[in-house]
C-alpha atoms as a PDB file:
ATOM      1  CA  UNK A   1     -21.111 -12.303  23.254  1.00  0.00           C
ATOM      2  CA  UNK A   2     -19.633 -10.028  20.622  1.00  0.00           C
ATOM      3  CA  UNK A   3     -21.615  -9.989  17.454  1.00  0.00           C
ATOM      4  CA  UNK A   4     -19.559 -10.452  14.404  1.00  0.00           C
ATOM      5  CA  UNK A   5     -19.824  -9.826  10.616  1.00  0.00           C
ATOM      6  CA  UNK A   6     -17.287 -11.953   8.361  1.00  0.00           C
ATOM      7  CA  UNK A   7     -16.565  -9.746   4.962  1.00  0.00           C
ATOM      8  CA  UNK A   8     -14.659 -12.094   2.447  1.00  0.00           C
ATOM      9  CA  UNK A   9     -14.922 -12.156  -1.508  1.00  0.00           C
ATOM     10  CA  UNK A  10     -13.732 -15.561  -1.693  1.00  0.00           C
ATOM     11  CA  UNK A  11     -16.398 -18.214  -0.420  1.00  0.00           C
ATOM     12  CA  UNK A  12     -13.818 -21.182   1.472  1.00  0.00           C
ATOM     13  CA  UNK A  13     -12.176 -18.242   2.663  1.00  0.00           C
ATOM     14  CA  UNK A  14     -15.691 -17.027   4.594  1.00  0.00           C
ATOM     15  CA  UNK A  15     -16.948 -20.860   5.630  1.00  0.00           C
ATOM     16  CA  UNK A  16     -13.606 -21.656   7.073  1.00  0.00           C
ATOM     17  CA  UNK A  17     -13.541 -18.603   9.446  1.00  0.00           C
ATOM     18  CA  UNK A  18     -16.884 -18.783  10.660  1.00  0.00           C
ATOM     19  CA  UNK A  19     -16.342 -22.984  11.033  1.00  0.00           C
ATOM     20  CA  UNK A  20     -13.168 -21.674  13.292  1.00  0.00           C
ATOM     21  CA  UNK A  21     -14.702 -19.211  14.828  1.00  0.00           C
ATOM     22  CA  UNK A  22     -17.523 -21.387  15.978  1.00  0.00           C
ATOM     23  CA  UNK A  23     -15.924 -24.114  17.268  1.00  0.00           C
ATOM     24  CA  UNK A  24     -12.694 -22.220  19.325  1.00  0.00           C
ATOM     25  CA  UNK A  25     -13.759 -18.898  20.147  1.00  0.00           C
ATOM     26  CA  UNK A  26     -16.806 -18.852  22.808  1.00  0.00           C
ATOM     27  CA  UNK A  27     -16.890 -15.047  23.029  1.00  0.00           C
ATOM     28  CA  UNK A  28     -17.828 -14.501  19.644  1.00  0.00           C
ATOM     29  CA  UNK A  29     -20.902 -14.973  17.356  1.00  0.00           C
ATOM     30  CA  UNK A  30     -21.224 -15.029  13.679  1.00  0.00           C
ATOM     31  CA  UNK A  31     -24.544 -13.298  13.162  1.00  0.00           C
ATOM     32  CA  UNK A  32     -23.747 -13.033   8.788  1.00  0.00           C
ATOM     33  CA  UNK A  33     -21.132 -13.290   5.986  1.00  0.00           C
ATOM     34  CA  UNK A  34     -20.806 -10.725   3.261  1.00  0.00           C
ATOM     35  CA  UNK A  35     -19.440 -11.552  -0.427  1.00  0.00           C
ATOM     36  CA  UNK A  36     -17.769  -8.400  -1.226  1.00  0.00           C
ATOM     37  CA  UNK A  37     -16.920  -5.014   0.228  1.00  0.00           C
ATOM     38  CA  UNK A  38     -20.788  -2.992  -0.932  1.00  0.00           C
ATOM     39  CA  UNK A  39     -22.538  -6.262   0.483  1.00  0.00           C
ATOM     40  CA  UNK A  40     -20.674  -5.480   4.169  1.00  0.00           C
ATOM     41  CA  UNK A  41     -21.380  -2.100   3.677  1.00  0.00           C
ATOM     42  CA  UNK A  42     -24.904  -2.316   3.326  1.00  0.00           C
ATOM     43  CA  UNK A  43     -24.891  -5.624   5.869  1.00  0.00           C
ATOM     44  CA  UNK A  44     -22.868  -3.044   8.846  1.00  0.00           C
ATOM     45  CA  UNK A  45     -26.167  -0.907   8.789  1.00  0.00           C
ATOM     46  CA  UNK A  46     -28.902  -3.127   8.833  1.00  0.00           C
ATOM     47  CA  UNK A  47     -27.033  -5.769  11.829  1.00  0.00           C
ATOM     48  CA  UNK A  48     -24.888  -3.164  13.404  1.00  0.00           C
ATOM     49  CA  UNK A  49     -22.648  -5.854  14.695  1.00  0.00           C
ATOM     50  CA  UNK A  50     -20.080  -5.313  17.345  1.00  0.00           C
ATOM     51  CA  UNK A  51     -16.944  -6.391  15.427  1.00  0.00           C
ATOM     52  CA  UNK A  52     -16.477  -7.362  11.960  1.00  0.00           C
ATOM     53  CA  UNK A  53     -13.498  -9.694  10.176  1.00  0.00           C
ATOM     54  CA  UNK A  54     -12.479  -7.714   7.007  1.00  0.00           C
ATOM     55  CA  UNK A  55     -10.199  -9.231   3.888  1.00  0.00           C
ATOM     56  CA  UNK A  56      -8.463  -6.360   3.018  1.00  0.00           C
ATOM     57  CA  UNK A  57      -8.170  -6.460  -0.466  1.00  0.00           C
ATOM     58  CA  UNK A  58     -11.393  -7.607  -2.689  1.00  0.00           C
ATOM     59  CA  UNK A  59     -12.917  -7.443  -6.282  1.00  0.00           C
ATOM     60  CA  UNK A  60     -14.816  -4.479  -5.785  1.00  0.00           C
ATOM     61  CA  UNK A  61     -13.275  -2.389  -3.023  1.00  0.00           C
ATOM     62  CA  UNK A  62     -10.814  -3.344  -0.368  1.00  0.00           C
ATOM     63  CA  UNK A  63     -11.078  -3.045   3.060  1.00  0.00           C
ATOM     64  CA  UNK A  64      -9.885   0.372   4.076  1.00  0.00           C
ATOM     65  CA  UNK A  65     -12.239   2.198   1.419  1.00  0.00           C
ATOM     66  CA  UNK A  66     -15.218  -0.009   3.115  1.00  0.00           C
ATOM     67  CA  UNK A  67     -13.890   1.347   6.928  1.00  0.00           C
ATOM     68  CA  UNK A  68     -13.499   4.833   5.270  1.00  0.00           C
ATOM     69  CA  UNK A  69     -16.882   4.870   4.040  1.00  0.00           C
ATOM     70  CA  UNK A  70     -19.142   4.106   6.955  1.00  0.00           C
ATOM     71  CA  UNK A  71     -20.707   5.963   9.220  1.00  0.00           C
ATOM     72  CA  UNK A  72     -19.287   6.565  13.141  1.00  0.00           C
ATOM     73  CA  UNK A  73     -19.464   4.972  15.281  1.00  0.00           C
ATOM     74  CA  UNK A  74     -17.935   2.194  13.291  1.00  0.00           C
ATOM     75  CA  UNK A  75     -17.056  -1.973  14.373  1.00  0.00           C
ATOM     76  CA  UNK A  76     -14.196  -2.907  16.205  1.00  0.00           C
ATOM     77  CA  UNK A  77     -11.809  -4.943  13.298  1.00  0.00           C
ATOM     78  CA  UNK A  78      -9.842  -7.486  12.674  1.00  0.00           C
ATOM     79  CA  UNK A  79      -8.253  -7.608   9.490  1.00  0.00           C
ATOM     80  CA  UNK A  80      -7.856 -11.033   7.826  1.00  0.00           C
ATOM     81  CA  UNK A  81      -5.218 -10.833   4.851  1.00  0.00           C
ATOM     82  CA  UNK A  82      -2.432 -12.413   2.957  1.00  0.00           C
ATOM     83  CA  UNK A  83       1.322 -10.828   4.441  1.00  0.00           C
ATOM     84  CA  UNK A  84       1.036  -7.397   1.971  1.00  0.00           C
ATOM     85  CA  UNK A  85       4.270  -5.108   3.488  1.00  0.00           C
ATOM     86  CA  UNK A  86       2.570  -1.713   3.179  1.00  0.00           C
ATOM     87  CA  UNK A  87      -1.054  -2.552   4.011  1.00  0.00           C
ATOM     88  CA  UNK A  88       0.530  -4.493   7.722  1.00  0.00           C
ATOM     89  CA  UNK A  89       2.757  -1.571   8.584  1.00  0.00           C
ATOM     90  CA  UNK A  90      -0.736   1.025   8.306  1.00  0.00           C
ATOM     91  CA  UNK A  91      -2.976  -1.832  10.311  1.00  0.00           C
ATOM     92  CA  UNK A  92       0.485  -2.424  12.902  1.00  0.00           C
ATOM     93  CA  UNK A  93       0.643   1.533  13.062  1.00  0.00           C
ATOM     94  CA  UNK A  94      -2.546   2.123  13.812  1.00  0.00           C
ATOM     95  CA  UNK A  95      -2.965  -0.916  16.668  1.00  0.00           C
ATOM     96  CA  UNK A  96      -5.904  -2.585  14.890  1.00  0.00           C
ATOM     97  CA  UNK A  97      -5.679  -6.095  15.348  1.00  0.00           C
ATOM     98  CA  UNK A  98      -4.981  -9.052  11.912  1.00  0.00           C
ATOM     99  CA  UNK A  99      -4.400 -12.379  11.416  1.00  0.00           C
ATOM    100  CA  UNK A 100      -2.985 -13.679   8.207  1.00  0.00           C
ATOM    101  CA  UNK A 101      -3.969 -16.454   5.915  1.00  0.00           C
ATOM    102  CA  UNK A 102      -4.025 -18.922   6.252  1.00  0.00           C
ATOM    103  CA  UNK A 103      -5.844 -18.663   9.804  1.00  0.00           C
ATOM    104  CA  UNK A 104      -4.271 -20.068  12.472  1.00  0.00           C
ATOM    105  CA  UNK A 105      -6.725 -21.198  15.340  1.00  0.00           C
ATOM    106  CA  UNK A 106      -4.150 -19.663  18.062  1.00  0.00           C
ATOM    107  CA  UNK A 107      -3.872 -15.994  16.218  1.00  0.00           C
ATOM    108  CA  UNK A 108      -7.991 -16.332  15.733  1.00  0.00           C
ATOM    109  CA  UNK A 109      -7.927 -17.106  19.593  1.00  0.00           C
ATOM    110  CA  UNK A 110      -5.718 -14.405  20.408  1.00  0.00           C
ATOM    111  CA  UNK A 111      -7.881 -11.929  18.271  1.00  0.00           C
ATOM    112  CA  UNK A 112     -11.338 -13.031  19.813  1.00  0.00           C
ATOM    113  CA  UNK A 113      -9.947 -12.541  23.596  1.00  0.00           C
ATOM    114  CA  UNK A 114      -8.922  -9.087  22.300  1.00  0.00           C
ATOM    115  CA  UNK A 115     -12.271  -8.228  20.287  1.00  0.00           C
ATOM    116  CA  UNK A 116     -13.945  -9.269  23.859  1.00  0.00           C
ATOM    117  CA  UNK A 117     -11.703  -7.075  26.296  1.00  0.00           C
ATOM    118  CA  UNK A 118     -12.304  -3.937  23.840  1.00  0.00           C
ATOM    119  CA  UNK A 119     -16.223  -4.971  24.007  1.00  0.00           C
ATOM    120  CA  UNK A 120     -16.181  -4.480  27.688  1.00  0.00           C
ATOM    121  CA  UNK A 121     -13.779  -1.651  27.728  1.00  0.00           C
ATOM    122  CA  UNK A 122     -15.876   0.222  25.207  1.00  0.00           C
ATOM    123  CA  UNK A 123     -18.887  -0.288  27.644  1.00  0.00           C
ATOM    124  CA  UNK A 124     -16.786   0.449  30.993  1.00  0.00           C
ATOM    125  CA  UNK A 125     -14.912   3.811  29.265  1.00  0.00           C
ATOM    126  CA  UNK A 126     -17.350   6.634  27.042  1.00  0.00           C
ATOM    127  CA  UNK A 127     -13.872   7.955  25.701  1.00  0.00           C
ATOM    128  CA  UNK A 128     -12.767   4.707  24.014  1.00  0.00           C
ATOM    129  CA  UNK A 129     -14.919   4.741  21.583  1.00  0.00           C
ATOM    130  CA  UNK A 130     -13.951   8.227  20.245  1.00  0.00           C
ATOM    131  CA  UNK A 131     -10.166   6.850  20.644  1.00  0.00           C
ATOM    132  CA  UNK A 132     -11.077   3.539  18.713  1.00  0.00           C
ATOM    133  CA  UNK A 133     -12.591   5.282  15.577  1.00  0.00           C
ATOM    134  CA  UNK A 134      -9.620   7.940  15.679  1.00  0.00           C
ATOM    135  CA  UNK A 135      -7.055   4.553  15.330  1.00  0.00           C
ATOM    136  CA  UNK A 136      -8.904   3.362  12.683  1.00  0.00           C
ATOM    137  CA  UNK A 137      -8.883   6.950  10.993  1.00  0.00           C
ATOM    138  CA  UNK A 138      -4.945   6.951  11.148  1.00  0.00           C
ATOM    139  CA  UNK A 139      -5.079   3.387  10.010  1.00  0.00           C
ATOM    140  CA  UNK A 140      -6.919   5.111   6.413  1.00  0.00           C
ATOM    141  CA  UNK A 141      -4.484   7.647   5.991  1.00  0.00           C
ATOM    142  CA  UNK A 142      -1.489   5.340   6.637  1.00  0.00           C
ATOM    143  CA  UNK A 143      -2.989   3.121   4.414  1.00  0.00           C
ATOM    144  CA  UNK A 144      -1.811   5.418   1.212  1.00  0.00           C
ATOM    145  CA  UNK A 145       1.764   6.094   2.886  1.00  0.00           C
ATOM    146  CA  UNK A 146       4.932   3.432   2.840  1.00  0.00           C
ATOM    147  CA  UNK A 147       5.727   4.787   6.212  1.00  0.00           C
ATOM    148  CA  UNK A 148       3.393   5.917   8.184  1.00  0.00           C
ATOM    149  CA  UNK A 149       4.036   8.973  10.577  1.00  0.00           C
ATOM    150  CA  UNK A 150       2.115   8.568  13.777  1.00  0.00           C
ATOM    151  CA  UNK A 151       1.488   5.573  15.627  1.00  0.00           C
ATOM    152  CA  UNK A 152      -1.243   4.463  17.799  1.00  0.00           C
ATOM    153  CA  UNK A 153       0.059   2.917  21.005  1.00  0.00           C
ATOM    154  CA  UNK A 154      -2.524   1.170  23.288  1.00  0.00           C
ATOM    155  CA  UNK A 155      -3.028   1.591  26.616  1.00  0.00           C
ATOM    156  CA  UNK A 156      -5.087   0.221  29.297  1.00  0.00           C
ATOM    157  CA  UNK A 157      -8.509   3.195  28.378  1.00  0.00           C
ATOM    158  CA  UNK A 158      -7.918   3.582  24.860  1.00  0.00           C
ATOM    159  CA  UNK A 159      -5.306   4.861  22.767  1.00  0.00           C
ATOM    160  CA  UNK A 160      -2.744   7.520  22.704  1.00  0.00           C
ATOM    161  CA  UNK A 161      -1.149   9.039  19.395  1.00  0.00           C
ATOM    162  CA  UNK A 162       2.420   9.510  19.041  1.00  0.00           C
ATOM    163  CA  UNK A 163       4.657  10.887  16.049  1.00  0.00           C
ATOM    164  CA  UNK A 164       6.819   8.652  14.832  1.00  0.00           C
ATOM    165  CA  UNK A 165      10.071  11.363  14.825  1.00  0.00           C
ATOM    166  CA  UNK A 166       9.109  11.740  18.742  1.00  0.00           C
ATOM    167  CA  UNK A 167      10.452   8.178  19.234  1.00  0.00           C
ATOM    168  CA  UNK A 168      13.720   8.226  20.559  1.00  0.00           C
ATOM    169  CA  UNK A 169      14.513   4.300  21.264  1.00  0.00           C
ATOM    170  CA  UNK A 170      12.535   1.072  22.052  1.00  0.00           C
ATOM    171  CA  UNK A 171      13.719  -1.815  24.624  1.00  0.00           C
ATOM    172  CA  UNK A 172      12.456  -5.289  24.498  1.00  0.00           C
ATOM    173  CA  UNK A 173      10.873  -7.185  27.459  1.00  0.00           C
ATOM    174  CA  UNK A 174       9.657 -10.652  26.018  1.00  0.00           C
ATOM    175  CA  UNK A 175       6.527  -9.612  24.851  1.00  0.00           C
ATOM    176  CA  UNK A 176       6.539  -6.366  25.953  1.00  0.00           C
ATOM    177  CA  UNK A 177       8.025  -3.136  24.559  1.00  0.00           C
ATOM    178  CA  UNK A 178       8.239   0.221  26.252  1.00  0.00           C
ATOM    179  CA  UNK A 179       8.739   2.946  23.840  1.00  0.00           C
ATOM    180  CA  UNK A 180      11.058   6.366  25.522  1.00  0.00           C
ATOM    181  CA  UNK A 181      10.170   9.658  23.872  1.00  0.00           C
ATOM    182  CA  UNK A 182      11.386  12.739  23.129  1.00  0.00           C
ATOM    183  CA  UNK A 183       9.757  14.364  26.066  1.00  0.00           C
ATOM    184  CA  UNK A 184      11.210  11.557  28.650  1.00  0.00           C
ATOM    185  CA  UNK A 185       7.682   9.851  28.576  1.00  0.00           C
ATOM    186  CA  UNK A 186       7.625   5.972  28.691  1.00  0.00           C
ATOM    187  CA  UNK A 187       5.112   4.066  27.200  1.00  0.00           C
ATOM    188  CA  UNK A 188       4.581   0.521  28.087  1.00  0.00           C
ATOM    189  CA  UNK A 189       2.968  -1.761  25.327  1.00  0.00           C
ATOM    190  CA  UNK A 190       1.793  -5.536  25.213  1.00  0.00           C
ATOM    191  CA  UNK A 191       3.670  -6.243  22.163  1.00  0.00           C
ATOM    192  CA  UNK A 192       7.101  -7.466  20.923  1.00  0.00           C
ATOM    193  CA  UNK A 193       9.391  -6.114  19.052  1.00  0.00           C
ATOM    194  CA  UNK A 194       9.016  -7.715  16.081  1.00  0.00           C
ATOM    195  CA  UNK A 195       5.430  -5.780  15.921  1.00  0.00           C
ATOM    196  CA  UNK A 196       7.279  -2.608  15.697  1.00  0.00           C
ATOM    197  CA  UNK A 197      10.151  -3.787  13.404  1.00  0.00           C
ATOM    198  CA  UNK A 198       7.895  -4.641  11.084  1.00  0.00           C
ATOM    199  CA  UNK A 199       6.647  -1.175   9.721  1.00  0.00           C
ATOM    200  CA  UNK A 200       9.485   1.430  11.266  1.00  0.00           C
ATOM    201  CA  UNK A 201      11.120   3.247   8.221  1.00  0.00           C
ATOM    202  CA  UNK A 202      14.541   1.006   8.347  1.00  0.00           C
ATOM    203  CA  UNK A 203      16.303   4.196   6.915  1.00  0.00           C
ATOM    204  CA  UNK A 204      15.476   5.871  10.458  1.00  0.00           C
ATOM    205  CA  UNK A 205      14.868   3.422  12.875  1.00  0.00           C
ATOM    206  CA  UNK A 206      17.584   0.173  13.316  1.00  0.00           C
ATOM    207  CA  UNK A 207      17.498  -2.634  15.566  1.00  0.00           C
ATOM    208  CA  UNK A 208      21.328  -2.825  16.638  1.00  0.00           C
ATOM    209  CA  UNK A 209      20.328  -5.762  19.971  1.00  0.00           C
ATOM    210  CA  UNK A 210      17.699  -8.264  20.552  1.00  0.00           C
ATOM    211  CA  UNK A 211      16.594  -5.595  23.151  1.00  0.00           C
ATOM    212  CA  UNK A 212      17.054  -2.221  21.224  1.00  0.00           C
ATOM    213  CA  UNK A 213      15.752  -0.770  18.373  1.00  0.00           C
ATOM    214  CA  UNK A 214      17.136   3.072  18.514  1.00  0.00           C
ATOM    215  CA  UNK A 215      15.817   6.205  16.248  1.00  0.00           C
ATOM    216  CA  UNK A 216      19.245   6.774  14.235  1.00  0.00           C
ATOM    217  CA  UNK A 217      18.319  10.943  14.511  1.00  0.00           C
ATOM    218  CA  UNK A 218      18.482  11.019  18.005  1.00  0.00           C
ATOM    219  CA  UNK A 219      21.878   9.228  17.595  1.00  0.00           C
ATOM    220  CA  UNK A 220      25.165  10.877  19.164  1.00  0.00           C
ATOM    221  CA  UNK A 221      27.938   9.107  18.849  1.00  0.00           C
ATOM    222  CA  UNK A 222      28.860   5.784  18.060  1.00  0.00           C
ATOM    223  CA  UNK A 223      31.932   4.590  20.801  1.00  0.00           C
ATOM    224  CA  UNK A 224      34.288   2.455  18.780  1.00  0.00           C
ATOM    225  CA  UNK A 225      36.336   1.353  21.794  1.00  0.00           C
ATOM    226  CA  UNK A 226      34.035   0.283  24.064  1.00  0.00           C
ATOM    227  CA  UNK A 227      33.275  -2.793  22.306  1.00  0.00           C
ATOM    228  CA  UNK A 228      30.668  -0.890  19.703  1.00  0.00           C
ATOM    229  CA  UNK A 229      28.298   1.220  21.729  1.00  0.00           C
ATOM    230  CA  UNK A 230      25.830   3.847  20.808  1.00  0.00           C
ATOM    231  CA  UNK A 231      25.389   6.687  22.849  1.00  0.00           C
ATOM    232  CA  UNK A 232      22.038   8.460  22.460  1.00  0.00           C
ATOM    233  CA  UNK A 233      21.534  12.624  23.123  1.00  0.00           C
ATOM    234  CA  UNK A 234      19.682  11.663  26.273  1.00  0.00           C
ATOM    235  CA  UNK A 235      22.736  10.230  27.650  1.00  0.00           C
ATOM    236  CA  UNK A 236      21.518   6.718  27.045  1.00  0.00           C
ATOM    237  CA  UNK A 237      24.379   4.047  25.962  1.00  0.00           C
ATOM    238  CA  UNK A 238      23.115   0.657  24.692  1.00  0.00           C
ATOM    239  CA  UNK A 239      25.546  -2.176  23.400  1.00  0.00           C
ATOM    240  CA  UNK A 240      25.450  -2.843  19.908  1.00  0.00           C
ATOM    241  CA  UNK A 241      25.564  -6.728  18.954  1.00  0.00           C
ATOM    242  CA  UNK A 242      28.053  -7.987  16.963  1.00  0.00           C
ATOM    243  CA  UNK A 243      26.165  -9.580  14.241  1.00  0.00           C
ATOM    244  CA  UNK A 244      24.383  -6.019  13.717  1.00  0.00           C
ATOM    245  CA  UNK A 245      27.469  -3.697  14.040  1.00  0.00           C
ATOM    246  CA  UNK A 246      27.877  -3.825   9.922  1.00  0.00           C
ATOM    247  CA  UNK A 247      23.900  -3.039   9.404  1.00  0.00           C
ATOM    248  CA  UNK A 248      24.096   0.131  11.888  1.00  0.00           C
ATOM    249  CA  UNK A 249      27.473   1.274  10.225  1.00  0.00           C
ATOM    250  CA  UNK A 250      26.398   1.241   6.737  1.00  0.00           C
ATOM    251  CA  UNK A 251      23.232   2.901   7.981  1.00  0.00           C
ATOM    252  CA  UNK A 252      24.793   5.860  10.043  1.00  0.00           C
ATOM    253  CA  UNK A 253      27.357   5.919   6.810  1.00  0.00           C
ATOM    254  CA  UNK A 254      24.668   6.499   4.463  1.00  0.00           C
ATOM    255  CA  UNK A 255      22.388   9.121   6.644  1.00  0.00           C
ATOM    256  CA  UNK A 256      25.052  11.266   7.962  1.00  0.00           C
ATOM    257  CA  UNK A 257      27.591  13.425   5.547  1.00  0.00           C
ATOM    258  CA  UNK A 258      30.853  12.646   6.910  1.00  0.00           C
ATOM    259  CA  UNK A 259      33.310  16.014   7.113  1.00  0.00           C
END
């Protein structure tokens, strides 16, 4: 089972998630609570638990300062928090896994299965760890920007790091997304599009289909006459949808100078 530490200033918040957690999620095991961010400090060395559910913003310090200040190799986490716009896109960035509040038993469910398959992979691969601490480390840094530049994308040993300008376009699969880069690399992720949607930089990035969410710099030409198409510098074209044709004109109209 994966040993877990819940780290919540506010005291229903703490007895519902560990009620939840014991009665839906067999893979996991409560093994303390903490009442503020120095408490789970000083509660992470003495249990050294596997995984730990952090609020992310609390009286004393808030939840990336705690990460930031303990010693490798640190927990896996799942962030617990109220729907902050900044403070998702650095945890979505970085691939570190959150539910919101209120918690939802499915989204707990969902995090536990994942806190459980990173348990064994972290056992089964000696590099993940290293990759784990450095997706937490981005998740810091992003932490303090209101877009982040590099993204953690995760694969089936660890992590890779990508720059966020090296992102050329992004297609939609259900719940799967593959990401094209620069360098003609595809990247394959478990997640929808919504997950990435959700902390681009809209001034650069612009979902113009259910399926496609393109990188505006990598842009060529926009084809009037073929029923509103972009054409990417790769040679790609995608179909833009009707109902987003006025968002991606007022964006291309406001990031390009015209002659």
């Amino acid at each position: 089972m994966v040993q877990c530490l819940i780290i919540d200033d506010e005291k229903n918040a703490r007895e519902n998630l560990e009620n939840l957690v014991s009665r839906h999620c067999p893979e996991l095991r409560v093994v303390s609570m903490a009442t503020s961010g120095l408490e789970g400090i000083q509660k992470i060395k003495e249990l050294k638990p596997d995984a730990i559910f952090l609020d992310v913003h609390m009286n004393d310090i808030d939840g990336f300062t705690l990460l930031s200040r303990l010693e490798e190799p640190k927990p896996m986490v799942v962030f617990v928090t109220a729907y902050e716009k900044y403070a998702l896109r650095a945890i979505k960035a970085s691939a570190i896994d959150y539910i919101l509040k209120p918690v939802s038993i499915r989204e707990l469910q969902n995090a536990s299965q994942k806190l459980e398959q990173l348990h064994k992979l972290k056992h089964e691969n000696p590099a993940f760890e290293r990759d784990y601490s450095d997706a937490l480390k981005l998740m810091i840094q992003s932490s303090h920007d209101e877009n982040p530049e590099r993204i953690a994308l995760p694969d089936h040993s660890g992590y890779r790091f990508e720059n966020m300008r090296d992102i050329v376009r992004m297609e939609s699969d259900s719940n799967y997304t593959t990401i094209f880069l620069k360098n003609h690399e595809k990247v394959v992720v478990s997640k929808p599009m919504k997950h990435f949607e959700d902390f681009l930089d809209e001034n650069t990035f612009i979902r113009i289909h259910n399926s496609h969410i393109i990188n505006i710099l990598f842009l060529k030409s926009y084809l009037r006459d073929e029923g509103g198409m972009a054409e990417l510098i790769d040679g790609t074209r995608l179909q833009i949808a009707k109902r987003r044709l006025p968002l991606f004109l007022d964006t291309i109209k406001n990031r390009f100078i015209k002659p």
